[in-house]
C-alpha atoms as a PDB file:
ATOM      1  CA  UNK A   1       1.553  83.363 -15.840  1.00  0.00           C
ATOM      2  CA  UNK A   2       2.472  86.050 -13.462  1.00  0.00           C
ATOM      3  CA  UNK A   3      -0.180  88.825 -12.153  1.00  0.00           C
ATOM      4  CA  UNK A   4       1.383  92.016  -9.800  1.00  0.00           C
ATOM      5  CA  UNK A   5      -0.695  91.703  -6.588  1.00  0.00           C
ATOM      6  CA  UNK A   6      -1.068  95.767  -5.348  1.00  0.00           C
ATOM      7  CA  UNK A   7      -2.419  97.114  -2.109  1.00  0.00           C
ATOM      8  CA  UNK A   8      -1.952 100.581  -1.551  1.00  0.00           C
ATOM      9  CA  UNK A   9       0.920 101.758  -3.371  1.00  0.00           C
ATOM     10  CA  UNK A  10       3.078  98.723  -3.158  1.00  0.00           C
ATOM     11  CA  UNK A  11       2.929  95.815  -5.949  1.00  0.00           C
ATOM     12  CA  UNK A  12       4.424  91.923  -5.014  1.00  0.00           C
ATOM     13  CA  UNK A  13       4.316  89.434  -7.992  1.00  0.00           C
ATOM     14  CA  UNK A  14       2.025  87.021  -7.358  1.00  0.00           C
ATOM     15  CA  UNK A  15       2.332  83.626  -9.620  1.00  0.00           C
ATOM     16  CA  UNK A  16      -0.171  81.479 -10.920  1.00  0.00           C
ATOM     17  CA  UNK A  17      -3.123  81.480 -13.360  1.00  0.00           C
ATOM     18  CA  UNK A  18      -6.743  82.719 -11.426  1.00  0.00           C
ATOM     19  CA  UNK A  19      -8.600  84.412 -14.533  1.00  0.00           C
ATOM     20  CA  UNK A  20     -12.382  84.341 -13.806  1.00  0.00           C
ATOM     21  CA  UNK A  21     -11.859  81.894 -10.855  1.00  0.00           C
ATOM     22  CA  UNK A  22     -12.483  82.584  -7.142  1.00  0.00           C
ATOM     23  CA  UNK A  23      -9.598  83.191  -4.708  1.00  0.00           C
ATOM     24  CA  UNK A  24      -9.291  81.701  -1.492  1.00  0.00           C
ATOM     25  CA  UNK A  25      -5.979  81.209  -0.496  1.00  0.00           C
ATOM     26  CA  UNK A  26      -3.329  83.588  -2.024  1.00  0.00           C
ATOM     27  CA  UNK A  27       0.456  82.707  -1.137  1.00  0.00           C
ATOM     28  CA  UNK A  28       2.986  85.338  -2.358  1.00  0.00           C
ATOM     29  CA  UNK A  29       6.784  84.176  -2.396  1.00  0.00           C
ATOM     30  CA  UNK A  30       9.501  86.668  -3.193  1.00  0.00           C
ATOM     31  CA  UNK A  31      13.085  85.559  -3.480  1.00  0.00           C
ATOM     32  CA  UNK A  32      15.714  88.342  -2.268  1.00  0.00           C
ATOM     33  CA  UNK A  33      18.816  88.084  -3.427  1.00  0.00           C
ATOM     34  CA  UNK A  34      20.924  88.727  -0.493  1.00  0.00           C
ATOM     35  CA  UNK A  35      19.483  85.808   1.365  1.00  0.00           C
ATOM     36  CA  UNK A  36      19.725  82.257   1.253  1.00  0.00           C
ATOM     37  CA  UNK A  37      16.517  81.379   1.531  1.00  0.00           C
ATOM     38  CA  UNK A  38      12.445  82.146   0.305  1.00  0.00           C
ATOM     39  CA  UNK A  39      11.066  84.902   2.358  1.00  0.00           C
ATOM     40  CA  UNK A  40       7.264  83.296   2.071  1.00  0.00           C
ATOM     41  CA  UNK A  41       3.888  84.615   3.327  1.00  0.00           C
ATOM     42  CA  UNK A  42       0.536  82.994   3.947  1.00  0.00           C
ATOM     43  CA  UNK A  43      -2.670  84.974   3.264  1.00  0.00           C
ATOM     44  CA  UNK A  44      -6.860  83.746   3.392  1.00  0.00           C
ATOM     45  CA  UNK A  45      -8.988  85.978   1.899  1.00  0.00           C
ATOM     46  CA  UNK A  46     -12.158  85.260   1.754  1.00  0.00           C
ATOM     47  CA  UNK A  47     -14.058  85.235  -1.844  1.00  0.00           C
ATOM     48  CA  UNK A  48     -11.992  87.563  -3.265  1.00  0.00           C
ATOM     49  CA  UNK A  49     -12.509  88.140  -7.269  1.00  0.00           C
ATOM     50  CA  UNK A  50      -9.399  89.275  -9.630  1.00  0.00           C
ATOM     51  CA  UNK A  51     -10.608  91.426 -12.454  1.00  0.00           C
ATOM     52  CA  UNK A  52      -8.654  91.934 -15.669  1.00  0.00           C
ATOM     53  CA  UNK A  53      -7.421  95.553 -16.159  1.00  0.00           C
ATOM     54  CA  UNK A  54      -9.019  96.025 -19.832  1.00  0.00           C
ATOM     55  CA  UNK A  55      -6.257  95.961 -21.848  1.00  0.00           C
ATOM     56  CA  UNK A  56      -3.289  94.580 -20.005  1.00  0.00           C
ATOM     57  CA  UNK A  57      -2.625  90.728 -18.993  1.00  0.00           C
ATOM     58  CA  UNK A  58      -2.602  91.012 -15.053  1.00  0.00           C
ATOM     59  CA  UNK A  59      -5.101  91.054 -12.207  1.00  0.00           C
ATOM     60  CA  UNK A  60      -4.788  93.170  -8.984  1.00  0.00           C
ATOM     61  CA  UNK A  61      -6.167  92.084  -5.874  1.00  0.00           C
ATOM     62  CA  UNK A  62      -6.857  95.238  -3.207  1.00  0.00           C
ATOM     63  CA  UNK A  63      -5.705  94.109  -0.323  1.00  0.00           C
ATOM     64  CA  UNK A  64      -6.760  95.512   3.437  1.00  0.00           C
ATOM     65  CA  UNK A  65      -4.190  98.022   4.802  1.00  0.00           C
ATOM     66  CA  UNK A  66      -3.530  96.099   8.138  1.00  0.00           C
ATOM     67  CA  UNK A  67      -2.331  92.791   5.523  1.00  0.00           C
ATOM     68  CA  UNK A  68       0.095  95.124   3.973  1.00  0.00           C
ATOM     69  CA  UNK A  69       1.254  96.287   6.975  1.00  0.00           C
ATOM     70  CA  UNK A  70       1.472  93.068   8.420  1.00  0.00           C
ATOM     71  CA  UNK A  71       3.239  91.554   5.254  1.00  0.00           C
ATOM     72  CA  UNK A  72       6.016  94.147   5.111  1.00  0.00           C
ATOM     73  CA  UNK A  73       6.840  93.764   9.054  1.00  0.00           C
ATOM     74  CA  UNK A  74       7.083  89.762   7.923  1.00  0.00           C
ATOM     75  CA  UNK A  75       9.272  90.507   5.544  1.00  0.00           C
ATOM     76  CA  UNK A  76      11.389  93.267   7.444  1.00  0.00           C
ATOM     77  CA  UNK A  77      11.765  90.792  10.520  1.00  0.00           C
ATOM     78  CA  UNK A  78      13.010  88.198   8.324  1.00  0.00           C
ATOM     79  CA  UNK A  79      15.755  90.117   6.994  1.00  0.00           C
ATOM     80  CA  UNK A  80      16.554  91.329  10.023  1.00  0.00           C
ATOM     81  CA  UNK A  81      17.022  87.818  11.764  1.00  0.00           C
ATOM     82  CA  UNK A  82      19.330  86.501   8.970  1.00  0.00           C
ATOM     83  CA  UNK A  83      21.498  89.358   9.332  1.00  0.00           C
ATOM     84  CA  UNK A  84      22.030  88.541  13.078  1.00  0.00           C
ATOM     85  CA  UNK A  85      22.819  85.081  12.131  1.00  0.00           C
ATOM     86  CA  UNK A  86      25.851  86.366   9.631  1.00  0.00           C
ATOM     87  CA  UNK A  87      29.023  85.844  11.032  1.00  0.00           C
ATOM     88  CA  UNK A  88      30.413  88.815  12.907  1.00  0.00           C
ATOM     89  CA  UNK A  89      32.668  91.351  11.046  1.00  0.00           C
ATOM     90  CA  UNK A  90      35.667  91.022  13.934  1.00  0.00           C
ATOM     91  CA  UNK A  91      36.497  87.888  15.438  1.00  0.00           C
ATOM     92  CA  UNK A  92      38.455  88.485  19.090  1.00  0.00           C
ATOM     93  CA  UNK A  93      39.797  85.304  21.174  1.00  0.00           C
ATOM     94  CA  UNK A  94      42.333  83.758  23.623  1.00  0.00           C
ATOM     95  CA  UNK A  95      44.728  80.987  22.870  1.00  0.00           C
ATOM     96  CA  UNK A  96      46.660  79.170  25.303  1.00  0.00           C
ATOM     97  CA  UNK A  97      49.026  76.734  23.083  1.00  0.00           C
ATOM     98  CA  UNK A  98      51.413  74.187  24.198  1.00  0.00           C
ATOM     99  CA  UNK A  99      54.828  72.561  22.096  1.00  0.00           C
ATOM    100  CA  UNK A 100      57.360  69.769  22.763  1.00  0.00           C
ATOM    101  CA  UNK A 101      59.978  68.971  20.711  1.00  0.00           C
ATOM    102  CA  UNK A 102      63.477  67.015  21.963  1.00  0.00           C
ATOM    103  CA  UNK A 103      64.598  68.151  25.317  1.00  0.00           C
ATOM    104  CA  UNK A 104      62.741  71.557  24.569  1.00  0.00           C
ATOM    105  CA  UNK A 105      59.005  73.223  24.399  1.00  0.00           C
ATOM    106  CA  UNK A 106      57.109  75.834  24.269  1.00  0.00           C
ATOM    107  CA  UNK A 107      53.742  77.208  25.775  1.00  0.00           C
ATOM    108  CA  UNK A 108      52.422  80.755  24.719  1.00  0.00           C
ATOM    109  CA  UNK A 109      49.710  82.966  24.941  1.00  0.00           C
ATOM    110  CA  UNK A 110      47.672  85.165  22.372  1.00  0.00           C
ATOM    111  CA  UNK A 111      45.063  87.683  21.971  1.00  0.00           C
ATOM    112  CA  UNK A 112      43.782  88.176  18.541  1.00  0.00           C
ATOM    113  CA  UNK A 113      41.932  90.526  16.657  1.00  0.00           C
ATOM    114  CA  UNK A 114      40.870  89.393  13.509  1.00  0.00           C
ATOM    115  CA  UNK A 115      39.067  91.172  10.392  1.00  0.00           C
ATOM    116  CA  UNK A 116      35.873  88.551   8.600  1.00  0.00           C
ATOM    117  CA  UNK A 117      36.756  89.701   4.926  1.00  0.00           C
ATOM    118  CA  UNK A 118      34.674  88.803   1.565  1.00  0.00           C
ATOM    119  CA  UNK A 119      31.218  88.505   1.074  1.00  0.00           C
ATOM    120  CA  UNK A 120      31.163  84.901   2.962  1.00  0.00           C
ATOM    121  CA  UNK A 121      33.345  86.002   5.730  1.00  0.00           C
ATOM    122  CA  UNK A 122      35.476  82.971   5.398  1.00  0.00           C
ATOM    123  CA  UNK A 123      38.839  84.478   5.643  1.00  0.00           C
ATOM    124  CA  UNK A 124      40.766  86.328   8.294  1.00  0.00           C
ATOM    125  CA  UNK A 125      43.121  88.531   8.533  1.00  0.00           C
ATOM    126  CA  UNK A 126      44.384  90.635  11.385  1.00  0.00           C
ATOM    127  CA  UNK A 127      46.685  91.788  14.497  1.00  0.00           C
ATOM    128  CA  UNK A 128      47.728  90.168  17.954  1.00  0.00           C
ATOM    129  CA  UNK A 129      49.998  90.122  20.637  1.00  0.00           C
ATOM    130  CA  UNK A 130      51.916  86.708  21.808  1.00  0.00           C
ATOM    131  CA  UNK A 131      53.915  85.760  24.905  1.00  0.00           C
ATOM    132  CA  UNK A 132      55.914  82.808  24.539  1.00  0.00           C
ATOM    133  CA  UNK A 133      57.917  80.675  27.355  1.00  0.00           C
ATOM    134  CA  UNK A 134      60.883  78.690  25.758  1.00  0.00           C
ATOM    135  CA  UNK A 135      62.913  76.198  28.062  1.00  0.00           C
ATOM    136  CA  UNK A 136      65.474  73.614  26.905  1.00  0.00           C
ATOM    137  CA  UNK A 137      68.171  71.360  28.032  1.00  0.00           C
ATOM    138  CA  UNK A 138      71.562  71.181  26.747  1.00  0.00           C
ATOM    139  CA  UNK A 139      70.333  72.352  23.020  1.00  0.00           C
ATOM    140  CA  UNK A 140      72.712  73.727  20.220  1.00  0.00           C
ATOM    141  CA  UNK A 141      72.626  76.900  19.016  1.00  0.00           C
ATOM    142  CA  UNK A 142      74.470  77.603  15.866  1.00  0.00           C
ATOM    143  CA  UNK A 143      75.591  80.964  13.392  1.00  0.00           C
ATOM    144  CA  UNK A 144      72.674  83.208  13.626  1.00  0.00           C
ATOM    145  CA  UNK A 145      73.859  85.959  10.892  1.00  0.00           C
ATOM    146  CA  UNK A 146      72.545  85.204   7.667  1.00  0.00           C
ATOM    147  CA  UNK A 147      75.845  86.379   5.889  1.00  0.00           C
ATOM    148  CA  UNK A 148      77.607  83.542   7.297  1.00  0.00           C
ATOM    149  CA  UNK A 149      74.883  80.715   7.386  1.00  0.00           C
ATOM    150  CA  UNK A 150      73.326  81.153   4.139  1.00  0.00           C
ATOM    151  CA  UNK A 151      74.409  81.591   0.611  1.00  0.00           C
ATOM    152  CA  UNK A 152      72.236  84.511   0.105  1.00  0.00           C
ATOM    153  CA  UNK A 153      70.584  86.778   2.565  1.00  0.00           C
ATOM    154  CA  UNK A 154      67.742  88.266  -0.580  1.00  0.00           C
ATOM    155  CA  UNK A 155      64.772  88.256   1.394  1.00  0.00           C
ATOM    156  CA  UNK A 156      62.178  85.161   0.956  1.00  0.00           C
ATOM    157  CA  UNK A 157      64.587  83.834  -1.295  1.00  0.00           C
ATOM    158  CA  UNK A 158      66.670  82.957   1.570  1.00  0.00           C
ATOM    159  CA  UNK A 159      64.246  80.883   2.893  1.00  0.00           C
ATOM    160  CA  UNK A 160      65.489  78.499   0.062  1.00  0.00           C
ATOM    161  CA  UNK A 161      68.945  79.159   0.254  1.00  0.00           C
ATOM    162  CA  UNK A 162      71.505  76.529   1.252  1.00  0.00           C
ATOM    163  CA  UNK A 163      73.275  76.478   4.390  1.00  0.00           C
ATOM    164  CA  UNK A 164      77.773  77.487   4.324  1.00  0.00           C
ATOM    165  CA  UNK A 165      78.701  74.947   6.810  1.00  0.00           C
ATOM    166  CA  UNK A 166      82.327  76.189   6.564  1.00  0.00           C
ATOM    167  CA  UNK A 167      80.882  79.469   8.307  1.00  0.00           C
ATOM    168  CA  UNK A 168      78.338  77.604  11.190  1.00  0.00           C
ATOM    169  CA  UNK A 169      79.806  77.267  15.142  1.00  0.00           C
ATOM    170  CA  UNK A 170      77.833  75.451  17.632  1.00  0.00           C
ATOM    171  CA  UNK A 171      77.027  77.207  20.944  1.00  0.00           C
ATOM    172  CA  UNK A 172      75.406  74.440  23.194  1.00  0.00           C
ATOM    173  CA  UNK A 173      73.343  76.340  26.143  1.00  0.00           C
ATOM    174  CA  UNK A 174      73.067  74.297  29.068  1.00  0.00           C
ATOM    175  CA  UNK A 175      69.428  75.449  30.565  1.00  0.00           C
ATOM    176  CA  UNK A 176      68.630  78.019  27.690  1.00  0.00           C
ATOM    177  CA  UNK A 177      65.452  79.769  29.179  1.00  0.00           C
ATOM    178  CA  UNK A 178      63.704  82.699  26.682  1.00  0.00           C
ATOM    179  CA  UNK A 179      60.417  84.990  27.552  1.00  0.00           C
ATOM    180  CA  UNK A 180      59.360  86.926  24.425  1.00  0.00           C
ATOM    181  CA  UNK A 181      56.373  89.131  23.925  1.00  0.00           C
ATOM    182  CA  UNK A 182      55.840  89.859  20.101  1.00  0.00           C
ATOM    183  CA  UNK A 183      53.094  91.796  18.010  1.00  0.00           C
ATOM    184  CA  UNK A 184      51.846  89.152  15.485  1.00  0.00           C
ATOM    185  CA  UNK A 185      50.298  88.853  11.988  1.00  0.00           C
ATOM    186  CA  UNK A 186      47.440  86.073  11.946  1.00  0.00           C
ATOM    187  CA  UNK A 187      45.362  84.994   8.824  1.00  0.00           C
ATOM    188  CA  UNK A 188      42.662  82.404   8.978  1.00  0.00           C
ATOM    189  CA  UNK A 189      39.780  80.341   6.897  1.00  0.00           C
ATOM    190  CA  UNK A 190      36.878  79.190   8.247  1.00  0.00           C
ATOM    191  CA  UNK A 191      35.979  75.713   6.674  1.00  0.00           C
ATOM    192  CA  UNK A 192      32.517  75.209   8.780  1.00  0.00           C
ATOM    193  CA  UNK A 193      31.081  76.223  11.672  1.00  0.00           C
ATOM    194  CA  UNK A 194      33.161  73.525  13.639  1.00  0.00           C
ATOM    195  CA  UNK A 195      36.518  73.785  11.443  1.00  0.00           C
ATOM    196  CA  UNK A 196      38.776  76.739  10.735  1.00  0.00           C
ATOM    197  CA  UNK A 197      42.908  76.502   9.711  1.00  0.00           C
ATOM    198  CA  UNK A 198      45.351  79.573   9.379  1.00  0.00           C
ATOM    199  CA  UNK A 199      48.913  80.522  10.168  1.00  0.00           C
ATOM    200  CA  UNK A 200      50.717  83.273  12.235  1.00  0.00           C
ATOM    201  CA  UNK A 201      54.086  84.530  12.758  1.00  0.00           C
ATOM    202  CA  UNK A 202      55.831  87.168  15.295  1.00  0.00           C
ATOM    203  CA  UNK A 203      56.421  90.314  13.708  1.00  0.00           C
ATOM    204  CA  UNK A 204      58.327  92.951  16.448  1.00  0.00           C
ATOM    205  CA  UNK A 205      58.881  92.620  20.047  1.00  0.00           C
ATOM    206  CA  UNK A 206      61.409  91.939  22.627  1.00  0.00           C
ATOM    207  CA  UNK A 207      62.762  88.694  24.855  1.00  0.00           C
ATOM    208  CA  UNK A 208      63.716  88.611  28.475  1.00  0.00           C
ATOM    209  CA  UNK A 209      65.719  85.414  29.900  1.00  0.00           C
ATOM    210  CA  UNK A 210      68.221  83.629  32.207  1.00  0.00           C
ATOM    211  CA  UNK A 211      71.600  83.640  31.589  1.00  0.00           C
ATOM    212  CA  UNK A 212      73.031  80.221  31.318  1.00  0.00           C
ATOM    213  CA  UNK A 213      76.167  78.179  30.954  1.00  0.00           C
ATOM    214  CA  UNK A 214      77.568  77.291  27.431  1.00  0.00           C
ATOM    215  CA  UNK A 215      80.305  75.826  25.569  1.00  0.00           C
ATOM    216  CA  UNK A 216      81.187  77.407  22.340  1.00  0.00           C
ATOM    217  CA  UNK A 217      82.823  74.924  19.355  1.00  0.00           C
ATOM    218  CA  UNK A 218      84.463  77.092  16.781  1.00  0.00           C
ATOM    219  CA  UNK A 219      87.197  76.684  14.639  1.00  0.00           C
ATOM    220  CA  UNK A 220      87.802  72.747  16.295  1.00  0.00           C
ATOM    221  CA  UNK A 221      88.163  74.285  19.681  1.00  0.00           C
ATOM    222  CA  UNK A 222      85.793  74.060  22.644  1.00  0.00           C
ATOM    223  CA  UNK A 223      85.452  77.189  25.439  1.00  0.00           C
ATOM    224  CA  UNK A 224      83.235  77.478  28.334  1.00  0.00           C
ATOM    225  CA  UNK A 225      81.308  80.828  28.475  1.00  0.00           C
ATOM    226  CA  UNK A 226      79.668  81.191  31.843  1.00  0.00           C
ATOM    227  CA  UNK A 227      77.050  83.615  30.850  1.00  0.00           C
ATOM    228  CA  UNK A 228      75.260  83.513  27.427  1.00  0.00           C
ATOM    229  CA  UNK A 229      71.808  85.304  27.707  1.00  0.00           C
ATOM    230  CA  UNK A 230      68.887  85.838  25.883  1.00  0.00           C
ATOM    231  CA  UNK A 231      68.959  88.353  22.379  1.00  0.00           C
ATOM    232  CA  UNK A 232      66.693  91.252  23.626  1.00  0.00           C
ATOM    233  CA  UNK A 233      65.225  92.377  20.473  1.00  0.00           C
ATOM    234  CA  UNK A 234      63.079  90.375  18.016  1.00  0.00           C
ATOM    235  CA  UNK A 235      62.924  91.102  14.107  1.00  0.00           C
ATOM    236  CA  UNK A 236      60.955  89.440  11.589  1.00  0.00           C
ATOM    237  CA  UNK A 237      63.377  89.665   8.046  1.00  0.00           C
ATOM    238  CA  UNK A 238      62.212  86.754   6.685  1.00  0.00           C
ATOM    239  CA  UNK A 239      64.893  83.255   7.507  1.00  0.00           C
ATOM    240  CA  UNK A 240      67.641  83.393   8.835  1.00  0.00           C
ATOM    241  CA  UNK A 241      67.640  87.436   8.062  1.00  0.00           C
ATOM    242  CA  UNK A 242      65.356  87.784  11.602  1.00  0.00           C
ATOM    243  CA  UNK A 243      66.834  88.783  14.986  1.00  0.00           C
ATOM    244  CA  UNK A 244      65.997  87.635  18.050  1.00  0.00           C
ATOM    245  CA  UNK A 245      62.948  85.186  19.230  1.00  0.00           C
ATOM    246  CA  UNK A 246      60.015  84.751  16.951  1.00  0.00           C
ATOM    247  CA  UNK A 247      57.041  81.827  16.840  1.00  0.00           C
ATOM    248  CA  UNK A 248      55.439  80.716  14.305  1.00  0.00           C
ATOM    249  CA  UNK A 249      52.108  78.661  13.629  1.00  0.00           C
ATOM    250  CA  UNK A 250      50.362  76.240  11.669  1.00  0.00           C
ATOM    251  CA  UNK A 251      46.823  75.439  12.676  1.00  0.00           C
ATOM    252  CA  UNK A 252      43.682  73.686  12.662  1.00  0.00           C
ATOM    253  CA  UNK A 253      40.829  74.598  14.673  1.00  0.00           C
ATOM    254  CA  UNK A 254      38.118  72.120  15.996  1.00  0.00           C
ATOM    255  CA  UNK A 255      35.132  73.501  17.998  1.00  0.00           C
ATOM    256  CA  UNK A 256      33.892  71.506  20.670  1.00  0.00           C
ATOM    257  CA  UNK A 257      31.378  73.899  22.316  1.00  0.00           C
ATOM    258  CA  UNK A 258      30.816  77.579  21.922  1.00  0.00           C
ATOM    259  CA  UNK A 259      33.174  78.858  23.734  1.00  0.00           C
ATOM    260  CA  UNK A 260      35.681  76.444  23.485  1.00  0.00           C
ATOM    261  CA  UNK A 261      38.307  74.871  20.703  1.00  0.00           C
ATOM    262  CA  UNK A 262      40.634  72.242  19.909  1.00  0.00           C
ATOM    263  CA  UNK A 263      43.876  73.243  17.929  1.00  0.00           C
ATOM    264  CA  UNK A 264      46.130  71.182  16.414  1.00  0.00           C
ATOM    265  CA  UNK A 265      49.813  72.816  15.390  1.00  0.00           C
ATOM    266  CA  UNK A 266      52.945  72.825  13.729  1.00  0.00           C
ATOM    267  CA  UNK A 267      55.184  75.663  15.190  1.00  0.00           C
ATOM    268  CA  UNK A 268      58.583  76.889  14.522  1.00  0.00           C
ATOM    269  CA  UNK A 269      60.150  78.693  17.049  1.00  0.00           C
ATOM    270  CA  UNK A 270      63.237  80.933  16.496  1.00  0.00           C
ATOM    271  CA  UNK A 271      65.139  81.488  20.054  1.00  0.00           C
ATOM    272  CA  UNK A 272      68.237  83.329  19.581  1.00  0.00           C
ATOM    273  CA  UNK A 273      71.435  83.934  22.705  1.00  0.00           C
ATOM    274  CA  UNK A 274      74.129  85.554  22.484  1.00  0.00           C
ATOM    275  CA  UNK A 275      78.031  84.729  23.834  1.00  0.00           C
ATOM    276  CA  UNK A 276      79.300  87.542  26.341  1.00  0.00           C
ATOM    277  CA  UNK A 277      83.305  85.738  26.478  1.00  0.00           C
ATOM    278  CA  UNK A 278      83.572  83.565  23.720  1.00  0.00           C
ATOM    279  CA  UNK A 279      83.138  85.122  20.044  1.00  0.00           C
ATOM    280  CA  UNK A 280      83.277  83.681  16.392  1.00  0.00           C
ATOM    281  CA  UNK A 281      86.024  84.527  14.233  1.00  0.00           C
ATOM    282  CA  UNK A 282      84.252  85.268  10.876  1.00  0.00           C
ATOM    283  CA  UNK A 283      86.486  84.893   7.690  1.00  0.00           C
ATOM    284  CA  UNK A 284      86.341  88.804   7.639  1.00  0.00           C
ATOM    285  CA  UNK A 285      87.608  88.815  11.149  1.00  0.00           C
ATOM    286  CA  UNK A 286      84.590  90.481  12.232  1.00  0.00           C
ATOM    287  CA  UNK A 287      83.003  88.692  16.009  1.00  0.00           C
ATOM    288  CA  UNK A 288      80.277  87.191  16.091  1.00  0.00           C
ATOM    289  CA  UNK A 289      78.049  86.524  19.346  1.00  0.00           C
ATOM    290  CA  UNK A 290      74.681  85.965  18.236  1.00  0.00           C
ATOM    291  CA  UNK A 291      73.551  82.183  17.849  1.00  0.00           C
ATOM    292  CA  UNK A 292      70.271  80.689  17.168  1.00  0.00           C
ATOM    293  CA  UNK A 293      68.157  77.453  17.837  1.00  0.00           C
ATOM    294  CA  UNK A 294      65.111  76.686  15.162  1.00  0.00           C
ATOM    295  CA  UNK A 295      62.488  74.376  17.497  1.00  0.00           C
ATOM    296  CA  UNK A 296      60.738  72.299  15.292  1.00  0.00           C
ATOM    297  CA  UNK A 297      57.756  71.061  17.362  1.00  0.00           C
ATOM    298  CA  UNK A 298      55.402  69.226  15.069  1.00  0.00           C
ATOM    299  CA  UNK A 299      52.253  67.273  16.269  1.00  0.00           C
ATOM    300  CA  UNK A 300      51.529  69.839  19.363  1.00  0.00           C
ATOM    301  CA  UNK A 301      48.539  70.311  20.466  1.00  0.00           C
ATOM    302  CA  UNK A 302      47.180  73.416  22.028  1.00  0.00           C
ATOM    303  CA  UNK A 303      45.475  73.188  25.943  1.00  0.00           C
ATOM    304  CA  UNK A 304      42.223  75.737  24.755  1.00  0.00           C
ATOM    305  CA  UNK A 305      40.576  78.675  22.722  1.00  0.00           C
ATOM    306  CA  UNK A 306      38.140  81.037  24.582  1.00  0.00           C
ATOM    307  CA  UNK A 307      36.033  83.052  22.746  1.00  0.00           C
ATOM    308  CA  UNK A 308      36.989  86.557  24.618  1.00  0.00           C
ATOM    309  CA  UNK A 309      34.188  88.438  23.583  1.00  0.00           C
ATOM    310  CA  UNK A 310      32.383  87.110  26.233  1.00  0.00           C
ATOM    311  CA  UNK A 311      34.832  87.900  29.083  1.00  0.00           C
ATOM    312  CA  UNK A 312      35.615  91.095  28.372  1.00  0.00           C
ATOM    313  CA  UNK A 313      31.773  92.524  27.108  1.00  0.00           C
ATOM    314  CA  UNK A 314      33.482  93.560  23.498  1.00  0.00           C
ATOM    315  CA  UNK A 315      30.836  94.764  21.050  1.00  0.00           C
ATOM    316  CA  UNK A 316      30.316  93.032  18.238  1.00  0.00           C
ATOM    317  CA  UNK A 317      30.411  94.501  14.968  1.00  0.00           C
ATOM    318  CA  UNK A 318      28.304  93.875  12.025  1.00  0.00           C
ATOM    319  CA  UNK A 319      28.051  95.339   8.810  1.00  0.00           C
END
């Protein structure tokens, strides 16, 4: 049976049957909804009778003013530590991340600012900015326009499009060599405390670069072009719509202390050069000069993850 106990003007269920019985030992438990846990409190009064009210089913037991006041700064400290140990609304960090594929990689570097959305906080969503480092030897570079290399340029949908051979030249780069420094879209899910996966992908920016040596194959003929160099501005457009040099990820995220993270990745790098000699002939008769390389670097694994909170005294936010 359940009896309200009430000190001043305050009431807390208490549970439990003491009708005509002595109390001496009184332990009230209230279970709050937003937390995961019993908020509980101990109380020993000494002797302490429960009358019935006449005419209702309940007892109240008066309790001192200092135990109220005592029992509500229990209860407000409670709630007040599990809300500190809630995830934090923003997550900021550094990642240093490092990709080989054949005769090519990658290493880049990121600061992101992500959003905690939903009531658990798991997922992640947010902004960041990425510099990437791309060096190769001898790699091919073919048709970058999506007109020519794909059989249709609707966005997404070209993702799944198949490849017009008839329309793709090679342009082989001797020492292709691209800097890009991108604005990036990152979403995330946080699995446990030590595990957390996502993805991210370049969205704007621009590349910088070497120019290099090349040999252009077109039409069954092979010319030298002594000076191919980097695109300078980067486009996400979804395939083989984009322009210029873009990165992508695919992640998982170990913690190993807490600071500090593992991450294993799948990227796909986009480095694009164009011909300043040599052009493609397009069936329209239109020239062509922009040619692009897709890395594939599967099985990388990124050098570290600093929390950057830390490092740079950034608030953090709660709500």
């Amino acid at each position: 049976m359940r009896y309200p106990i009430a000190f001043g003007d305050v009431e807390i269920p208490l549970f439990g049957s003491y009708r005509n019985q002595k109390v001496r030992q009184v332990f009230i438990r209230r279970q709050w909804q937003f937390l995961p846990q019993t908020v509980a409190c101990y109380f020993d009064l000494a002797a302490a009778k429960a009358p019935i009210a006449a005419g209702h089913n309940t007892k109240k037991i008066k309790f001192p003013m200092q135990k109220s006041f005592l029992l509500l700064l229990v209860l407000s400290h409670t709630i007040h530590l599990q809300a500190q140990n809630s995830p934090p609304a923003v997550n900021r960090f550094l990642d240093v991340s490092g990709a080989l594929g054949d005769k090519e990689g990658t290493i880049s570097f990121s600061y992101v600012n992500n959003w905690r959305v939903g009531k658990s906080r798991k997922f992640e969503v947010g902004l960041g900015a990425r510099s990437t480092f791309y060096s190769g030897t001898d790699k091919p570079f073919y048709t970058a326009p999506a007109r020519l290399a794909r059989s249709t340029t609707i966005p997404f949908i070209i993702v799944f499009a198949g490849h017009d051979e008839k329309n793709i030249d090679t342009l082989t780069v001797r020492k292709p060599s691209v800097f890009s420094l991108n604005l990036s879209a990152n979403f995330g899910y946080r699995f446990s405390s030590k595990w957390y996966g996502g993805v991210n992908i370049d969205l704007i920016g621009f590349s910088l670069g070497s120019t290099s040596n090349a040999f252009l194959l077109s039409n069954g003929a092979i010319s030298p072009d002594p000076a191919v160099k980097p695109a300078h501005f980067n486009l996400l457009l979804t395939g083989d719509n984009d322009y210029g040099s873009l990165n992508s990820e695919f992640f998982m995220k170990y913690k190993v202390a807490e600071r500090w993270q593992l991450k294993a990745v799948y990227q796909f790098y986009f480095a694009e050069y164009k011909t300043t000699d040599r052009y493609q002939v397009a069936p329209d008769g239109t020239k062509v000069d922009r040619f692009r390389n897709k890395v594939n670097a599967s099985g990388s694994v990124s050098l570290m993850i600093y929390d950057v909170r830390s490092v740079f005294r950034l608030p953090t936010l709660r709500t």
